[in-house]
N, C-alpha and C. Protein backbone atom coordinates (compact mmCIF):
# COMPACT_ATOMS: atom_id res chain seq x y z
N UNK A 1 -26.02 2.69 69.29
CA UNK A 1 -26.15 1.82 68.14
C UNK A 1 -26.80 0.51 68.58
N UNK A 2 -27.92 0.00 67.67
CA UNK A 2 -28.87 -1.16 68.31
C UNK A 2 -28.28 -2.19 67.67
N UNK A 3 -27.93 -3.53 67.92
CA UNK A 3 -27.01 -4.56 67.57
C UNK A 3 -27.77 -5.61 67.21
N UNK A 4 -28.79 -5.81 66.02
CA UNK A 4 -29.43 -7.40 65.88
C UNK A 4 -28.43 -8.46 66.14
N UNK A 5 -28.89 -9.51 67.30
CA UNK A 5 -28.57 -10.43 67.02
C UNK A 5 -28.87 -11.94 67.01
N UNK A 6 -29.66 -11.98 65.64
CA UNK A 6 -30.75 -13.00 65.61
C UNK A 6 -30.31 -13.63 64.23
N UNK A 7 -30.15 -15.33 64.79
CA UNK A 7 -29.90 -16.06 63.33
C UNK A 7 -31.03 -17.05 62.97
N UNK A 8 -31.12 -16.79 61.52
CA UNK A 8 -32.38 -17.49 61.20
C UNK A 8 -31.98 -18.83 60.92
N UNK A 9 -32.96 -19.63 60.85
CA UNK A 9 -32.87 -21.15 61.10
C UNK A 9 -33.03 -21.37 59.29
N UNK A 10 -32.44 -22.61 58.92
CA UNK A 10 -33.06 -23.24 57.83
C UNK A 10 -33.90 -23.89 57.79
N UNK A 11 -35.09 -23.81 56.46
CA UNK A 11 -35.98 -24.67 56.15
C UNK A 11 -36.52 -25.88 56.60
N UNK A 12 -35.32 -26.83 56.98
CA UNK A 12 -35.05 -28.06 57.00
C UNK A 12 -35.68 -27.99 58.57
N UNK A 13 -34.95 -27.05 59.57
CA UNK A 13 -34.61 -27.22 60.31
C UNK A 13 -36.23 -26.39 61.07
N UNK A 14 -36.54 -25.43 60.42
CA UNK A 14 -38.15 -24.90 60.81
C UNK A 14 -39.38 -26.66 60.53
N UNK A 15 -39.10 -27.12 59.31
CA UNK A 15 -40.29 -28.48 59.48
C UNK A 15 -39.71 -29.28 60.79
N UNK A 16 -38.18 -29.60 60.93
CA UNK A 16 -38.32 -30.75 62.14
C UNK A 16 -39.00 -30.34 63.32
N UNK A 17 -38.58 -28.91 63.55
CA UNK A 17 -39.23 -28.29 64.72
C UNK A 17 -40.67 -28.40 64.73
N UNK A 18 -41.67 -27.94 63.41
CA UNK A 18 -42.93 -28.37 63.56
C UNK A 18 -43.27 -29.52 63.49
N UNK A 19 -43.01 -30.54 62.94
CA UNK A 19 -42.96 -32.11 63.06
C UNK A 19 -42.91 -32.57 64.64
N UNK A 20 -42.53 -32.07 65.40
CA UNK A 20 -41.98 -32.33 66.87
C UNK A 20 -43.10 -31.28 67.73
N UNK A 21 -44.08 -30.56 66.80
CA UNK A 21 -44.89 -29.90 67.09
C UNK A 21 -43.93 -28.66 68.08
N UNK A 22 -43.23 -28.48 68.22
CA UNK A 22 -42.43 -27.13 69.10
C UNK A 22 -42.80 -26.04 68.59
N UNK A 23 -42.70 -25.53 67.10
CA UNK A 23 -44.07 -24.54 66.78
C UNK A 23 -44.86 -24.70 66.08
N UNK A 24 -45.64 -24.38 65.59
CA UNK A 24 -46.89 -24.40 65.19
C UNK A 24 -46.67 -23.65 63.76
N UNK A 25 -48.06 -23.46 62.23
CA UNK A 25 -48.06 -23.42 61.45
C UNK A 25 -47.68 -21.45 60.94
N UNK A 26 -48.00 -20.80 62.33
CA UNK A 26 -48.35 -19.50 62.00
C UNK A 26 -47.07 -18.82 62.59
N UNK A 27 -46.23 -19.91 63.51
CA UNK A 27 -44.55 -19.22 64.08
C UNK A 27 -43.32 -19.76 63.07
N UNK A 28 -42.25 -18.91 63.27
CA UNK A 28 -40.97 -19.04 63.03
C UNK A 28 -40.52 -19.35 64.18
N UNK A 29 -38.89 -19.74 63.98
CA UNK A 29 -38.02 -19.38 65.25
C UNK A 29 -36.85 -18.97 64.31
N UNK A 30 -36.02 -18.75 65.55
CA UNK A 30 -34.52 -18.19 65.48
C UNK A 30 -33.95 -18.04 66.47
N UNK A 31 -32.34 -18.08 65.77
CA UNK A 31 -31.37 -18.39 67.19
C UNK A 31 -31.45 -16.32 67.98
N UNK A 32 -31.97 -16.43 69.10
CA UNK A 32 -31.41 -15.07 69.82
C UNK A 32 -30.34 -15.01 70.62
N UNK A 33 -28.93 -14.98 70.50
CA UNK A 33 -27.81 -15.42 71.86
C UNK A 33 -27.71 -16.95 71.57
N UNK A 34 -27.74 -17.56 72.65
CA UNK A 34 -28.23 -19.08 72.63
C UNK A 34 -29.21 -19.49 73.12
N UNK A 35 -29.87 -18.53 72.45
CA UNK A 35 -32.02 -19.26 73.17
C UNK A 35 -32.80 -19.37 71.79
N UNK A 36 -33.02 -20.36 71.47
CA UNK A 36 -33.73 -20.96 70.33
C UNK A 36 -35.17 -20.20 70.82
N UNK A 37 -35.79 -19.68 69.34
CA UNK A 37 -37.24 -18.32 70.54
C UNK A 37 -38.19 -18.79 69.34
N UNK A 38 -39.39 -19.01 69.45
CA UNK A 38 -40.34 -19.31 68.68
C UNK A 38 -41.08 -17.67 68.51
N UNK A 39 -41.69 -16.80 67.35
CA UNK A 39 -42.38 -15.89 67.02
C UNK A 39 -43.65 -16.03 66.60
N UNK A 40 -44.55 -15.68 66.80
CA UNK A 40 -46.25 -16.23 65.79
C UNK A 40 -46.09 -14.76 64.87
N UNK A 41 -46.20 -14.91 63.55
CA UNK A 41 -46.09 -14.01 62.84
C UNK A 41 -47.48 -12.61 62.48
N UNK A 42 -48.93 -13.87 63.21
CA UNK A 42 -49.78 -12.76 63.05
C UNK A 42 -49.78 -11.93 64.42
N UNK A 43 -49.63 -12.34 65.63
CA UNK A 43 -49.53 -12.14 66.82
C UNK A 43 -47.98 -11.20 67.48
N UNK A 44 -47.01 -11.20 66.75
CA UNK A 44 -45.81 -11.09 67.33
C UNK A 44 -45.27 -11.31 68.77
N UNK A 45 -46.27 -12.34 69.43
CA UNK A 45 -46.05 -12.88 70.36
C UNK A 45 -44.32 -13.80 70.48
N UNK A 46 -43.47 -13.83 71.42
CA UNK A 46 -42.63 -14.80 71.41
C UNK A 46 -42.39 -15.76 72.41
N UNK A 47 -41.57 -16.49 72.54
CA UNK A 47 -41.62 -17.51 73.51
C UNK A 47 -40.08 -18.14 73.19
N UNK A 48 -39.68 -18.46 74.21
CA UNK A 48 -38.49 -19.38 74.23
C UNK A 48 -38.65 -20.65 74.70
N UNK A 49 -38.30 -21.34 73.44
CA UNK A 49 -38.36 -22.86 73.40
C UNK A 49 -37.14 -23.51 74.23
N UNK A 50 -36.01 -22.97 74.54
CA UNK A 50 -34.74 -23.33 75.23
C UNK A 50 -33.55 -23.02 74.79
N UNK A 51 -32.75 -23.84 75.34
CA UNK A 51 -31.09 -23.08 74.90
C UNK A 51 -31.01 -23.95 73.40
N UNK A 52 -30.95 -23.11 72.33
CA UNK A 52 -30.68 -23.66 71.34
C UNK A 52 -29.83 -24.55 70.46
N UNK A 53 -28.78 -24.79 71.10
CA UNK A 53 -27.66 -26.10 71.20
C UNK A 53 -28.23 -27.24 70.94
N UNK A 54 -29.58 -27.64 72.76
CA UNK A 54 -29.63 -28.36 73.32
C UNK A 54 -30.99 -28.92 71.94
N UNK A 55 -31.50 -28.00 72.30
CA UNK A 55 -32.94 -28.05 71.15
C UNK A 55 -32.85 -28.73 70.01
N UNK A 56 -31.69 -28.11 69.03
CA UNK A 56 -31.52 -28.33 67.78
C UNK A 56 -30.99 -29.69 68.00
N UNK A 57 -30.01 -30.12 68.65
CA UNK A 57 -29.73 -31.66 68.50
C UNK A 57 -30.78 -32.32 68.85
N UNK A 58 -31.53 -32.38 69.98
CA UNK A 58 -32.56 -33.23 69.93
C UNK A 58 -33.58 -33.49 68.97
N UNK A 59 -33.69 -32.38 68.18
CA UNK A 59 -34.86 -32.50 66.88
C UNK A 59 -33.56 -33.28 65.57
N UNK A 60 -32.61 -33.36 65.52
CA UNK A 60 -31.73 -34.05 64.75
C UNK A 60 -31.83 -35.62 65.02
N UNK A 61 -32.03 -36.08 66.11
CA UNK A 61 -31.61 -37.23 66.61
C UNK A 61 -32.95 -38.26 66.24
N UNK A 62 -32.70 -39.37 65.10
CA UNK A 62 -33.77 -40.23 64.87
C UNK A 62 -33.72 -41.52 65.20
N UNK A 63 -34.78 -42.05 65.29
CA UNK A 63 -34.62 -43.55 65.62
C UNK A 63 -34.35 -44.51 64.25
N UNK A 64 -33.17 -45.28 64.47
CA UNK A 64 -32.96 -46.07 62.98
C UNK A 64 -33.45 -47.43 63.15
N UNK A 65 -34.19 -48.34 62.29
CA UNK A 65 -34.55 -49.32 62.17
C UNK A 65 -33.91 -50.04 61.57
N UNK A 66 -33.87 -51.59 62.35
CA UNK A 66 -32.53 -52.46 61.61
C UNK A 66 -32.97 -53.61 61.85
C-alpha cells in the first residue's frame, strides 16, 4: 500500500514564498515529511527548499516600522 504524504500549502503562504522569490511563477510547493519541496508544474522537476518549520517562519517574519 503506497502512503501520500504531502501537505499542501495555502494561498497566502505560496505568494510569500514567491515574494521572497523561493519559487518561481510556474512551481508549487508542499510540505513532504518535514521538507518544504518546491515542484515546476510544466517540468515536474523538484527541489527542496529546506526543513519546512524553519522555512515557513522565516517567510512569516516582517520588518515593522515605528
Amino acid at each position: 500500500m503506497l502512503f501520500d504524504n504531502k501537505q499542501n500549502l495555502r494561498a497566502d503562504q505560496l505568494n510569500e514564498l514567491r515574494a521572497q522569490k523561493l519559487i518561481n511563477d510556474t512551481e508549487f510547493a508542499y510540505i513532504a515529511g518535514d521538507l518544504l519541496v518546491a515542484e515546476n508544474v510544466t517540468t515536474s522537476e523538484k527541489r527542496v527548499l529546506g526543513k519546512a518549520r524553519e522555512v515557513l517562519l522565516e517567510s512569516q517574519k516582517r520588518v515593522l516600522k515605528g
